[in-house]
PDB file of N, CA and C in Angstrom:
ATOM      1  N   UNK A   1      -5.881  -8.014   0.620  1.00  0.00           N
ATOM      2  CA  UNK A   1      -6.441  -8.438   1.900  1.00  0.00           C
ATOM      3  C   UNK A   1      -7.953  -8.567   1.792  1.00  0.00           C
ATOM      4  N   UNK A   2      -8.204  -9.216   2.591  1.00  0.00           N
ATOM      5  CA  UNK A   2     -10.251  -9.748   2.942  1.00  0.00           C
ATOM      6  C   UNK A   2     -10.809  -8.682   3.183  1.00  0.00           C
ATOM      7  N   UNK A   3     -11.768  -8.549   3.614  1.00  0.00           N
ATOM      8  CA  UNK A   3     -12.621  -7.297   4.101  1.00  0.00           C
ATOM      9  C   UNK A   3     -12.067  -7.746   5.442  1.00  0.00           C
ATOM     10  N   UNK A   4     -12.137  -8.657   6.215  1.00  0.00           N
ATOM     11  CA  UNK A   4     -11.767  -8.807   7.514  1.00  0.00           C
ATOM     12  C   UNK A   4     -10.145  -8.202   7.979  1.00  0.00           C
ATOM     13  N   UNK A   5      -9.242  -8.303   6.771  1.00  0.00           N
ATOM     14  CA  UNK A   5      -8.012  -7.762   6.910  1.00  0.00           C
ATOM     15  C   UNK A   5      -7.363  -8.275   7.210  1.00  0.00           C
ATOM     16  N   UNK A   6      -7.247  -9.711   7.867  1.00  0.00           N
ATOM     17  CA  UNK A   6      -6.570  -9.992   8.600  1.00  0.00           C
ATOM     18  C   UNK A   6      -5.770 -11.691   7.853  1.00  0.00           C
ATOM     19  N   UNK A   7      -6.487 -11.900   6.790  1.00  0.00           N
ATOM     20  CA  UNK A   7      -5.819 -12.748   5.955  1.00  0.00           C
ATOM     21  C   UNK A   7      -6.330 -12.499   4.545  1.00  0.00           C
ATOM     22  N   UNK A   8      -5.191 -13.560   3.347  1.00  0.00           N
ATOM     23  CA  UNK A   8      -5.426 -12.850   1.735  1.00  0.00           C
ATOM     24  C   UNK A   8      -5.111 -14.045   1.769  1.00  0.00           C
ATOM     25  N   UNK A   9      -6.275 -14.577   0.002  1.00  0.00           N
ATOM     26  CA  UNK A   9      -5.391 -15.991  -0.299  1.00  0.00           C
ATOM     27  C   UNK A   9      -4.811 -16.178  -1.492  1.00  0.00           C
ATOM     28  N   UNK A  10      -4.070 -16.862  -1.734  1.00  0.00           N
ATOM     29  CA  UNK A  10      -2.968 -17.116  -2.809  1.00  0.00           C
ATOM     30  C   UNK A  10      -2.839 -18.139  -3.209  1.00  0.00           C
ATOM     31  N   UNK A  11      -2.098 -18.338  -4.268  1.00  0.00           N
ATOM     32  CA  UNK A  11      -1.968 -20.086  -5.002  1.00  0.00           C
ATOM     33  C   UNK A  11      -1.722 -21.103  -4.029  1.00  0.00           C
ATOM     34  N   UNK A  12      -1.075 -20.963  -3.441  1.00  0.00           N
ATOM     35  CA  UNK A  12      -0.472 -21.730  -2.055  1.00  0.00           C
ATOM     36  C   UNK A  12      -1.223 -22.283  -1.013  1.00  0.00           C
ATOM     37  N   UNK A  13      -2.021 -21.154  -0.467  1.00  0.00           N
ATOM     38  CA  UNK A  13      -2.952 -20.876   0.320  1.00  0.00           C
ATOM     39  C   UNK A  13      -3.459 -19.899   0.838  1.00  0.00           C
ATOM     40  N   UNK A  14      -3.325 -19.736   2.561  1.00  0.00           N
ATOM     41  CA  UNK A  14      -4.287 -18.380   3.224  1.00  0.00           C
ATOM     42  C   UNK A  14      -3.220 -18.205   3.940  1.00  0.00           C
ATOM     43  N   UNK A  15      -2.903 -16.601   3.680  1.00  0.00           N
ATOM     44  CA  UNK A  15      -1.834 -16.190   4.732  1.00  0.00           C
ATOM     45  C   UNK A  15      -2.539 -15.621   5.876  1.00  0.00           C
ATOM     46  N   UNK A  16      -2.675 -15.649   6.866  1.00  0.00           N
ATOM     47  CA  UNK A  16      -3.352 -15.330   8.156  1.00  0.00           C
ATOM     48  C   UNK A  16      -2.123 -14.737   8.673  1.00  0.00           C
ATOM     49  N   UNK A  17      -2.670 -13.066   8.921  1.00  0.00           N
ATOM     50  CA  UNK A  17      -1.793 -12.316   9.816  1.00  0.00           C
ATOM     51  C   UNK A  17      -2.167 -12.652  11.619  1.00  0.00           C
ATOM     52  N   UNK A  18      -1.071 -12.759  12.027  1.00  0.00           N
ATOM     53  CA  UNK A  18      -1.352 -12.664  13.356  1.00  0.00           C
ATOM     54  C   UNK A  18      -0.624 -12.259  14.059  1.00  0.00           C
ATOM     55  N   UNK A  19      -0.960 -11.769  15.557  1.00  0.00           N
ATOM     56  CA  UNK A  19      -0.417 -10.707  16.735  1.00  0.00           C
ATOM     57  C   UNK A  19      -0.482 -11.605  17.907  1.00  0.00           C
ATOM     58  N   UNK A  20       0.630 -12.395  18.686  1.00  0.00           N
ATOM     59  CA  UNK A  20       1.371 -13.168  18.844  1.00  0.00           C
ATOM     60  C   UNK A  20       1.256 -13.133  20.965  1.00  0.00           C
ATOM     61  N   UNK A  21       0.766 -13.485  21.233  1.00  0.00           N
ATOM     62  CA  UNK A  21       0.584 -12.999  22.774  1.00  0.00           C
ATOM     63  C   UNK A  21       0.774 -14.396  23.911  1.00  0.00           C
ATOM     64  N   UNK A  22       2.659 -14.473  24.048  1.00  0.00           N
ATOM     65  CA  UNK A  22       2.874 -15.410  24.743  1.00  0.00           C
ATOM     66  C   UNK A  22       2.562 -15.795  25.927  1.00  0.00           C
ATOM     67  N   UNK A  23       2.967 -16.618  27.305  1.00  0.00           N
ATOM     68  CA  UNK A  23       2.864 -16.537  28.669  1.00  0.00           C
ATOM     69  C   UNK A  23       1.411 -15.648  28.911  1.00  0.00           C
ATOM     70  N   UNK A  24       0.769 -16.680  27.631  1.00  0.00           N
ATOM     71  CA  UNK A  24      -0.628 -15.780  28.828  1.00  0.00           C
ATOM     72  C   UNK A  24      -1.508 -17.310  29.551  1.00  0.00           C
ATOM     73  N   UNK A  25      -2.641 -16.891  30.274  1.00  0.00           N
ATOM     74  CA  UNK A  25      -2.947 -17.903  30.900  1.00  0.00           C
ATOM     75  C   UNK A  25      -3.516 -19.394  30.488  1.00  0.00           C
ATOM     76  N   UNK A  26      -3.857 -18.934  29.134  1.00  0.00           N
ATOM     77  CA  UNK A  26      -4.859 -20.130  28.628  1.00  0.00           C
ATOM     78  C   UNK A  26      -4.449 -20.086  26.844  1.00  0.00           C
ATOM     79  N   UNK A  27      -4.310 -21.226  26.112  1.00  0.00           N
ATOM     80  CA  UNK A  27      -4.276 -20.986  24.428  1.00  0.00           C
ATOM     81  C   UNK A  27      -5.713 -20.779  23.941  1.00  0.00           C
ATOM     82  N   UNK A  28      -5.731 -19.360  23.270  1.00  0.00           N
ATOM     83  CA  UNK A  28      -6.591 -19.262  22.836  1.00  0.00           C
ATOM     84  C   UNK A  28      -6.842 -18.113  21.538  1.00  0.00           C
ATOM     85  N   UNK A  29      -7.830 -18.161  20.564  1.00  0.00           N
ATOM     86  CA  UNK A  29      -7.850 -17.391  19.294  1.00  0.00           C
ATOM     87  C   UNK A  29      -8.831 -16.264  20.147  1.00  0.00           C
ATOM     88  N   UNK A  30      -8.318 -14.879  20.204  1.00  0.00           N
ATOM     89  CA  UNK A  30      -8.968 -13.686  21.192  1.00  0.00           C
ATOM     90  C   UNK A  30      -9.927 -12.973  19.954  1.00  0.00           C
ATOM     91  N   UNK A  31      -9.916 -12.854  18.888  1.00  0.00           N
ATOM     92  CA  UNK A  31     -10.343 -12.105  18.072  1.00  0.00           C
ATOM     93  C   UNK A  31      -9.757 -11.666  16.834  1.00  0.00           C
ATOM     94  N   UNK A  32     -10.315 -10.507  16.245  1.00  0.00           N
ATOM     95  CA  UNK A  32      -9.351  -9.924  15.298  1.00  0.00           C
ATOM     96  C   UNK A  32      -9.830  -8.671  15.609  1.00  0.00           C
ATOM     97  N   UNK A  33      -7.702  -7.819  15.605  1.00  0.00           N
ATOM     98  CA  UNK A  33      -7.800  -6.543  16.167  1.00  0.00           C
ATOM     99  C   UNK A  33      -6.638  -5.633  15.189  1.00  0.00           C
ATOM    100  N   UNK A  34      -6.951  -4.910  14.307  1.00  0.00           N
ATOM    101  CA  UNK A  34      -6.113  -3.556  13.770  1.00  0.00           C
ATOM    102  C   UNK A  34      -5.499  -4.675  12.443  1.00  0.00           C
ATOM    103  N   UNK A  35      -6.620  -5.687  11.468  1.00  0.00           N
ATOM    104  CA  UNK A  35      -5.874  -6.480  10.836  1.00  0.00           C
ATOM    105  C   UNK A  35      -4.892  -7.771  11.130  1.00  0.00           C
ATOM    106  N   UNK A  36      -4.977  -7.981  12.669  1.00  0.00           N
ATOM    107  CA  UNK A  36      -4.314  -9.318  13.103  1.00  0.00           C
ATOM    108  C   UNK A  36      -5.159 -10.002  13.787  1.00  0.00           C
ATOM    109  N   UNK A  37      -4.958 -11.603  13.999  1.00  0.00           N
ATOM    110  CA  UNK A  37      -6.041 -12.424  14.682  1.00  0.00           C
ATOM    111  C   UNK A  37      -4.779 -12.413  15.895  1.00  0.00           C
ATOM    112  N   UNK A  38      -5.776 -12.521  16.784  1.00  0.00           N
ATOM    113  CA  UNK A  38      -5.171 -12.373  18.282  1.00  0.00           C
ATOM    114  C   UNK A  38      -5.082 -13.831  18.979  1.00  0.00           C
ATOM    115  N   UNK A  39      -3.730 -14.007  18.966  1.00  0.00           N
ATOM    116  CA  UNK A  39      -3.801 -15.507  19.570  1.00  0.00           C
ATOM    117  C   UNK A  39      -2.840 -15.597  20.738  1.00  0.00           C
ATOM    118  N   UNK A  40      -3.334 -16.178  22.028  1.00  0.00           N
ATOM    119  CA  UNK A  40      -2.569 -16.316  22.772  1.00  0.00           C
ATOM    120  C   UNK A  40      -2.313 -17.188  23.633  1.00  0.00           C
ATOM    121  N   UNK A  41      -1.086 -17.919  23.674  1.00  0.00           N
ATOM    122  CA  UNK A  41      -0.649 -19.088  24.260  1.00  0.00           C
ATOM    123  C   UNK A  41      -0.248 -19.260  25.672  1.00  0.00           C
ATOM    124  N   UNK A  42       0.198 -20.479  25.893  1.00  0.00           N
ATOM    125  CA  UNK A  42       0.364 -20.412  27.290  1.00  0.00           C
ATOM    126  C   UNK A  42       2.015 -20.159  27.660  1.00  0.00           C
ATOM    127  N   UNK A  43       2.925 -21.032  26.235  1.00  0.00           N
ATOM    128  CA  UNK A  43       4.092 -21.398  25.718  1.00  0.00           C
ATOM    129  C   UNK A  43       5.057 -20.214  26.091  1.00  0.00           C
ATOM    130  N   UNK A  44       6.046 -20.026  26.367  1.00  0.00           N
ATOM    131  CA  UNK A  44       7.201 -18.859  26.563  1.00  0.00           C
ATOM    132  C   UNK A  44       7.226 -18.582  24.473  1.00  0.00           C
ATOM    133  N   UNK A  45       8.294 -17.424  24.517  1.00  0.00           N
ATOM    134  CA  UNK A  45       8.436 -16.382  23.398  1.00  0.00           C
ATOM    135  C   UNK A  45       9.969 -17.134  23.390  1.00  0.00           C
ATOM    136  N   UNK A  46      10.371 -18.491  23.301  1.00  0.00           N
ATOM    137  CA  UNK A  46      11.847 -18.850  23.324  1.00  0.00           C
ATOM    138  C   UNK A  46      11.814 -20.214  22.505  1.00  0.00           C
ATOM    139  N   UNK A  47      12.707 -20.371  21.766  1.00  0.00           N
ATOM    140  CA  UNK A  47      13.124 -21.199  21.063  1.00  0.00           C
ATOM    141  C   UNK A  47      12.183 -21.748  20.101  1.00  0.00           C
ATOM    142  N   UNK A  48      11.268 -20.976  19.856  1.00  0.00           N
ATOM    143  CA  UNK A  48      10.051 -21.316  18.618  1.00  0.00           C
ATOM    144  C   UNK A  48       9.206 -22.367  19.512  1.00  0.00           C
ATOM    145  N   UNK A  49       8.914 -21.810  20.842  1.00  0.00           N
ATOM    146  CA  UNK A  49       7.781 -22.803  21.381  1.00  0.00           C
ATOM    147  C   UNK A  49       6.443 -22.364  21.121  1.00  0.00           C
ATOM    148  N   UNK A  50       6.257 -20.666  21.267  1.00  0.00           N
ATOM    149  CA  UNK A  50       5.200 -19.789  21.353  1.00  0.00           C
ATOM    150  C   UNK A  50       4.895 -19.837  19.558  1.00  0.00           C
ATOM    151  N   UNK A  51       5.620 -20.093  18.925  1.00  0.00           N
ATOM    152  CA  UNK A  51       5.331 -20.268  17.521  1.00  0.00           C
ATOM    153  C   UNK A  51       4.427 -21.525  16.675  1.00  0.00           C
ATOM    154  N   UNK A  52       5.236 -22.739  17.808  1.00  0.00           N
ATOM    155  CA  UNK A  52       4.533 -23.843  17.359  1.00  0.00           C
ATOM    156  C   UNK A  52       3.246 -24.105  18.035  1.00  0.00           C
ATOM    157  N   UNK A  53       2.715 -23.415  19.443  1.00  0.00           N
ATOM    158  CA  UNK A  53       1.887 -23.541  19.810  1.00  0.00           C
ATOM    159  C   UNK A  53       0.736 -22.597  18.902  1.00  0.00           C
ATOM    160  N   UNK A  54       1.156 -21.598  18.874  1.00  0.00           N
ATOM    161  CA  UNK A  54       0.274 -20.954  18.107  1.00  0.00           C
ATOM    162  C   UNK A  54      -0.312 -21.641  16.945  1.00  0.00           C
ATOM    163  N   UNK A  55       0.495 -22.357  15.558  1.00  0.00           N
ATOM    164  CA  UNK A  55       0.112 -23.506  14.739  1.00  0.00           C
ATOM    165  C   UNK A  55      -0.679 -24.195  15.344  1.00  0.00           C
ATOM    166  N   UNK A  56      -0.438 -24.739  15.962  1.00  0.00           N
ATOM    167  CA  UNK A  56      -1.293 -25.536  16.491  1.00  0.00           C
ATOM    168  C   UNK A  56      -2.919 -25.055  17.242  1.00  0.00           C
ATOM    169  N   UNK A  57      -2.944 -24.153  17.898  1.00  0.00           N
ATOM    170  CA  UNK A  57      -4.128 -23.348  18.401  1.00  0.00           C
ATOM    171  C   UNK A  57      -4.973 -23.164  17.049  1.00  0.00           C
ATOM    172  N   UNK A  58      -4.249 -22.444  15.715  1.00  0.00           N
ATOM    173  CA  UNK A  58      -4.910 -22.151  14.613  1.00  0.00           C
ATOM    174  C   UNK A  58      -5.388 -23.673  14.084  1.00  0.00           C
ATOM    175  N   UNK A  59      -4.341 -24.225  13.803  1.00  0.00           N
ATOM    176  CA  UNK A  59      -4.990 -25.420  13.312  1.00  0.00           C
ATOM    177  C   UNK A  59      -6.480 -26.562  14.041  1.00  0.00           C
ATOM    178  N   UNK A  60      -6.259 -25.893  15.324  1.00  0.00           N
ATOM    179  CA  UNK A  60      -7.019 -26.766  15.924  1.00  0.00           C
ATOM    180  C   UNK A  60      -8.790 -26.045  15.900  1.00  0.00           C
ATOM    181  N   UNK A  61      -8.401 -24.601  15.561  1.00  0.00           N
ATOM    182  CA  UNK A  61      -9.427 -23.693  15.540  1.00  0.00           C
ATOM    183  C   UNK A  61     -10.022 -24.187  14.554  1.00  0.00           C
ATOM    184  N   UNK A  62      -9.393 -23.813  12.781  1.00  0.00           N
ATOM    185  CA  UNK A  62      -9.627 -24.108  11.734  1.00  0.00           C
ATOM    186  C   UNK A  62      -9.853 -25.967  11.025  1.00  0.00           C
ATOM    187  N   UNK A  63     -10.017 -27.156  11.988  1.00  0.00           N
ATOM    188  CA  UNK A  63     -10.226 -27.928  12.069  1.00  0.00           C
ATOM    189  C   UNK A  63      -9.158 -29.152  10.737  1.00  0.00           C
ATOM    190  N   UNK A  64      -8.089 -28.430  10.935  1.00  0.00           N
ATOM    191  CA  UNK A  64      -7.089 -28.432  10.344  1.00  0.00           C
ATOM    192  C   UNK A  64      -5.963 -29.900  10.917  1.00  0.00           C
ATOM    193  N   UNK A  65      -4.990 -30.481  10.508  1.00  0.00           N
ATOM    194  CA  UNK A  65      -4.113 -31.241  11.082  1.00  0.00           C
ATOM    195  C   UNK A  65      -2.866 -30.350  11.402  1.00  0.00           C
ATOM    196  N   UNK A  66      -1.861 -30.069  12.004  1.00  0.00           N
ATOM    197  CA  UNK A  66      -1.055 -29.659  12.353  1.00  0.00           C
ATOM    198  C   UNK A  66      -0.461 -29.152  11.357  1.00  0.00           C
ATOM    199  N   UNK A  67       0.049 -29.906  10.444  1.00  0.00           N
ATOM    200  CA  UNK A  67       0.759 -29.609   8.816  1.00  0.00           C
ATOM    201  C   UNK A  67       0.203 -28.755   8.042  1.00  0.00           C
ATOM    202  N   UNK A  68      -1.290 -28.590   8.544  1.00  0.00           N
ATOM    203  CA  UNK A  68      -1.748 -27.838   7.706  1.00  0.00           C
ATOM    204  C   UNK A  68      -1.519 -26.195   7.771  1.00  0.00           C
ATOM    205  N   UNK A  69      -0.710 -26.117   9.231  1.00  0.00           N
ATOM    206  CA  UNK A  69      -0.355 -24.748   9.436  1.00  0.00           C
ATOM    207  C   UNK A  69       0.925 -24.561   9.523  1.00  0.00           C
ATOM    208  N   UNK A  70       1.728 -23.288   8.851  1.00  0.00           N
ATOM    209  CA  UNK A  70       3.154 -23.366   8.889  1.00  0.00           C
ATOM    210  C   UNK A  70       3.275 -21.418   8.976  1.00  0.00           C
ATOM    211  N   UNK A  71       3.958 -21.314   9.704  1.00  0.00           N
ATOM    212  CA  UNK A  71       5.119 -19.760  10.057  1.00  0.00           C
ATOM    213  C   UNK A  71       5.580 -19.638   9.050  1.00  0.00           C
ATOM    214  N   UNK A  72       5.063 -18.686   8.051  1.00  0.00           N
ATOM    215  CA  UNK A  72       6.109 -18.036   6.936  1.00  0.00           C
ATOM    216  C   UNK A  72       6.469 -16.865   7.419  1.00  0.00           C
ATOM    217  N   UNK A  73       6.710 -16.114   8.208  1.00  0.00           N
ATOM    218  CA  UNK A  73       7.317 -14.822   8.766  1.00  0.00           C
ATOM    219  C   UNK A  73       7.106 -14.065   9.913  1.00  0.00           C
ATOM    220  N   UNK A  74       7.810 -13.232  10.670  1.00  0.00           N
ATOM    221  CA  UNK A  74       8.113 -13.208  11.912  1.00  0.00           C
ATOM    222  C   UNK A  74       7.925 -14.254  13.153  1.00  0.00           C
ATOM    223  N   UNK A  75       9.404 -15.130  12.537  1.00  0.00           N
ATOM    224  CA  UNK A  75       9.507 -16.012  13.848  1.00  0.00           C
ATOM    225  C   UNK A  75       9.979 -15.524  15.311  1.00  0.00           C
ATOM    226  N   UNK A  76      10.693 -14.227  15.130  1.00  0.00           N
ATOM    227  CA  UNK A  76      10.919 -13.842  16.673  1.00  0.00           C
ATOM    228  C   UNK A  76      10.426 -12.358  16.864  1.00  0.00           C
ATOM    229  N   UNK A  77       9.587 -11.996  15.878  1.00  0.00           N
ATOM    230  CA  UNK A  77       8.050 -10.810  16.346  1.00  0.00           C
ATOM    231  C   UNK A  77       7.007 -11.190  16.767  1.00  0.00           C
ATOM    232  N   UNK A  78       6.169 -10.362  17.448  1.00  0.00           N
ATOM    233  CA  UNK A  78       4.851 -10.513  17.765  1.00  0.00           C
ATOM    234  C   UNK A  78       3.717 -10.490  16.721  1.00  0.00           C
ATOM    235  N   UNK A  79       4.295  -9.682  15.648  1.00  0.00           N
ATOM    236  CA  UNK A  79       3.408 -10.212  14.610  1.00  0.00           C
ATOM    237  C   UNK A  79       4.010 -10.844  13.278  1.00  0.00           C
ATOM    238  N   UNK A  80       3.186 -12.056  13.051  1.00  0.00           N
ATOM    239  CA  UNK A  80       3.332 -13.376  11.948  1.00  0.00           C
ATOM    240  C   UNK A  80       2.594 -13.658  11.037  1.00  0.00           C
ATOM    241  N   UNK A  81       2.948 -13.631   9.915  1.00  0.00           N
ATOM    242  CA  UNK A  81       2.163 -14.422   9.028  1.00  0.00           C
ATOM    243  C   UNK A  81       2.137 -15.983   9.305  1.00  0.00           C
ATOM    244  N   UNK A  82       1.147 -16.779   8.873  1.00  0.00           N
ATOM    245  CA  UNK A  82       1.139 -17.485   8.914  1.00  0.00           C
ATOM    246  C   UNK A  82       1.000 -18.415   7.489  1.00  0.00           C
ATOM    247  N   UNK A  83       0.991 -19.583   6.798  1.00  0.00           N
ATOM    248  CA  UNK A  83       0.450 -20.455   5.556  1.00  0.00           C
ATOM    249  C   UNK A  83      -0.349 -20.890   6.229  1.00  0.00           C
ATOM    250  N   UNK A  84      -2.040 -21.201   5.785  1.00  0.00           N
ATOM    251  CA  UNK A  84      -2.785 -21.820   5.580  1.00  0.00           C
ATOM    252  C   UNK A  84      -3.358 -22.914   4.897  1.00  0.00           C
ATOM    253  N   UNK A  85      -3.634 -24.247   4.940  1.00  0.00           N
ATOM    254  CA  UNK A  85      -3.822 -24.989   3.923  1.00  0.00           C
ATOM    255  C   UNK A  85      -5.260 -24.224   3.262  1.00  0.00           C
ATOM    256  N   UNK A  86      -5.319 -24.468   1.963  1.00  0.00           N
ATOM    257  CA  UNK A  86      -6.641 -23.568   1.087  1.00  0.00           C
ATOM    258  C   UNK A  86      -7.931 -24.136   2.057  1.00  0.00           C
ATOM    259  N   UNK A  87      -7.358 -25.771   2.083  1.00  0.00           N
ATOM    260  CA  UNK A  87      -8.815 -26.417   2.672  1.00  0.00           C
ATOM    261  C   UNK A  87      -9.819 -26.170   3.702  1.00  0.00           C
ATOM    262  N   UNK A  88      -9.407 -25.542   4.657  1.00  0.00           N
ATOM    263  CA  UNK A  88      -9.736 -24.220   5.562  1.00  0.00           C
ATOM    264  C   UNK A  88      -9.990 -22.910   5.442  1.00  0.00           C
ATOM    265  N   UNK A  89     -10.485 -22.087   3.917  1.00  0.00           N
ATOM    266  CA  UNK A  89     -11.171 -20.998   2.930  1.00  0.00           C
ATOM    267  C   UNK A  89     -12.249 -20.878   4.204  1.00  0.00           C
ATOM    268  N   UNK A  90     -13.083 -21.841   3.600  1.00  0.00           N
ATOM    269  CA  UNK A  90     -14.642 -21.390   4.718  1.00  0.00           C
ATOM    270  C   UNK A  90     -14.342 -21.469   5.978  1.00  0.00           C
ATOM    271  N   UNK A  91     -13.835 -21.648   6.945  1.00  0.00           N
ATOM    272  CA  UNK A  91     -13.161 -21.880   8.245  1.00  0.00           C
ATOM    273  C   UNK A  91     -13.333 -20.546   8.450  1.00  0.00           C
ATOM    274  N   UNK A  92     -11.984 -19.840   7.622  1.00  0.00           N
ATOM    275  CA  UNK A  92     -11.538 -18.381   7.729  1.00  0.00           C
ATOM    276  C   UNK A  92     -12.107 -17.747   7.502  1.00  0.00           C
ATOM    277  N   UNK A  93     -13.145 -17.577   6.454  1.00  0.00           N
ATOM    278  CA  UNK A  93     -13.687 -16.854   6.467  1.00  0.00           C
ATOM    279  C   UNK A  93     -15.303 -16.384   7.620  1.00  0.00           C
ATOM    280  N   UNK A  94     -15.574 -17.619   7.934  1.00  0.00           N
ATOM    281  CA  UNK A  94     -16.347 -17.834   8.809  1.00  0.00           C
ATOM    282  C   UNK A  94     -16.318 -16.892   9.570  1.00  0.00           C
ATOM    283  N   UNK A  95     -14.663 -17.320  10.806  1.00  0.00           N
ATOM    284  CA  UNK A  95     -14.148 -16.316  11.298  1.00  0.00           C
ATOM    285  C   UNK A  95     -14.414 -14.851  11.803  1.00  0.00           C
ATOM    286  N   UNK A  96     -13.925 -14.180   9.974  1.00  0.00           N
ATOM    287  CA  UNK A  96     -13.893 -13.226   9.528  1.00  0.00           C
ATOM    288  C   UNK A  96     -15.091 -12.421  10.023  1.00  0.00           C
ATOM    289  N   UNK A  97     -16.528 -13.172   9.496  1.00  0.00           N
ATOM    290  CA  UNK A  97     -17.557 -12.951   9.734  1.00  0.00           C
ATOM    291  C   UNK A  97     -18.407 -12.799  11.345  1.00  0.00           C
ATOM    292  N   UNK A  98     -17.834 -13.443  11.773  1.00  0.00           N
ATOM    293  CA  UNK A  98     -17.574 -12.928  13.258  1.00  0.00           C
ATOM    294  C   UNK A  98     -18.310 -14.371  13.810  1.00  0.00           C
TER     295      UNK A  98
END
């Protein structure tokens, strides 16, 4: 893991942990808290809506195209890894940096 904790990168790319906060009022990236980035949508926690919105929130953060973000684990937890495309390194780490 980063010094930030909250993502590690790999051949593939950047796995970005995240803590998953559906039906809230507005989509938005809240911070990073206990090793997860705090993201929270507007989307319900049903049928992988709150999942794809979230992709999308990150990607749109990280100045990314949609594809460039994908759910590799906990699709029906609150907390997810996410894939990162590499091309978004300085993005994240940015981030990180507050």
């Amino acid at each position: 893991m980063s010094e930030a904790g909250f993502y590690s990168v790999g051949p593939r790319g950047i796995f970005v942990r995240v803590r998953a906060r559906p039906h809230a009022r507005e989509d938005a990236v809240l911070g990073v808290r206990a090793g997860e980035l705090i993201v929270s949508v507007r989307a319900p926690a049903e049928k992988g809506k709150a999942n794809a919105e979230i992709a999308r929130v990150i990607a749109r953060m990280l100045g990314l195209p949609r594809a460039g973000v994908a759910l590799k684990s906990g699709g029906s937890s609150p907390h997810k890894v996410f894939l990162v495309s590499l091309e978004a390194l300085d993005a994240v780490r940015a981030l990180a940096s507050g």
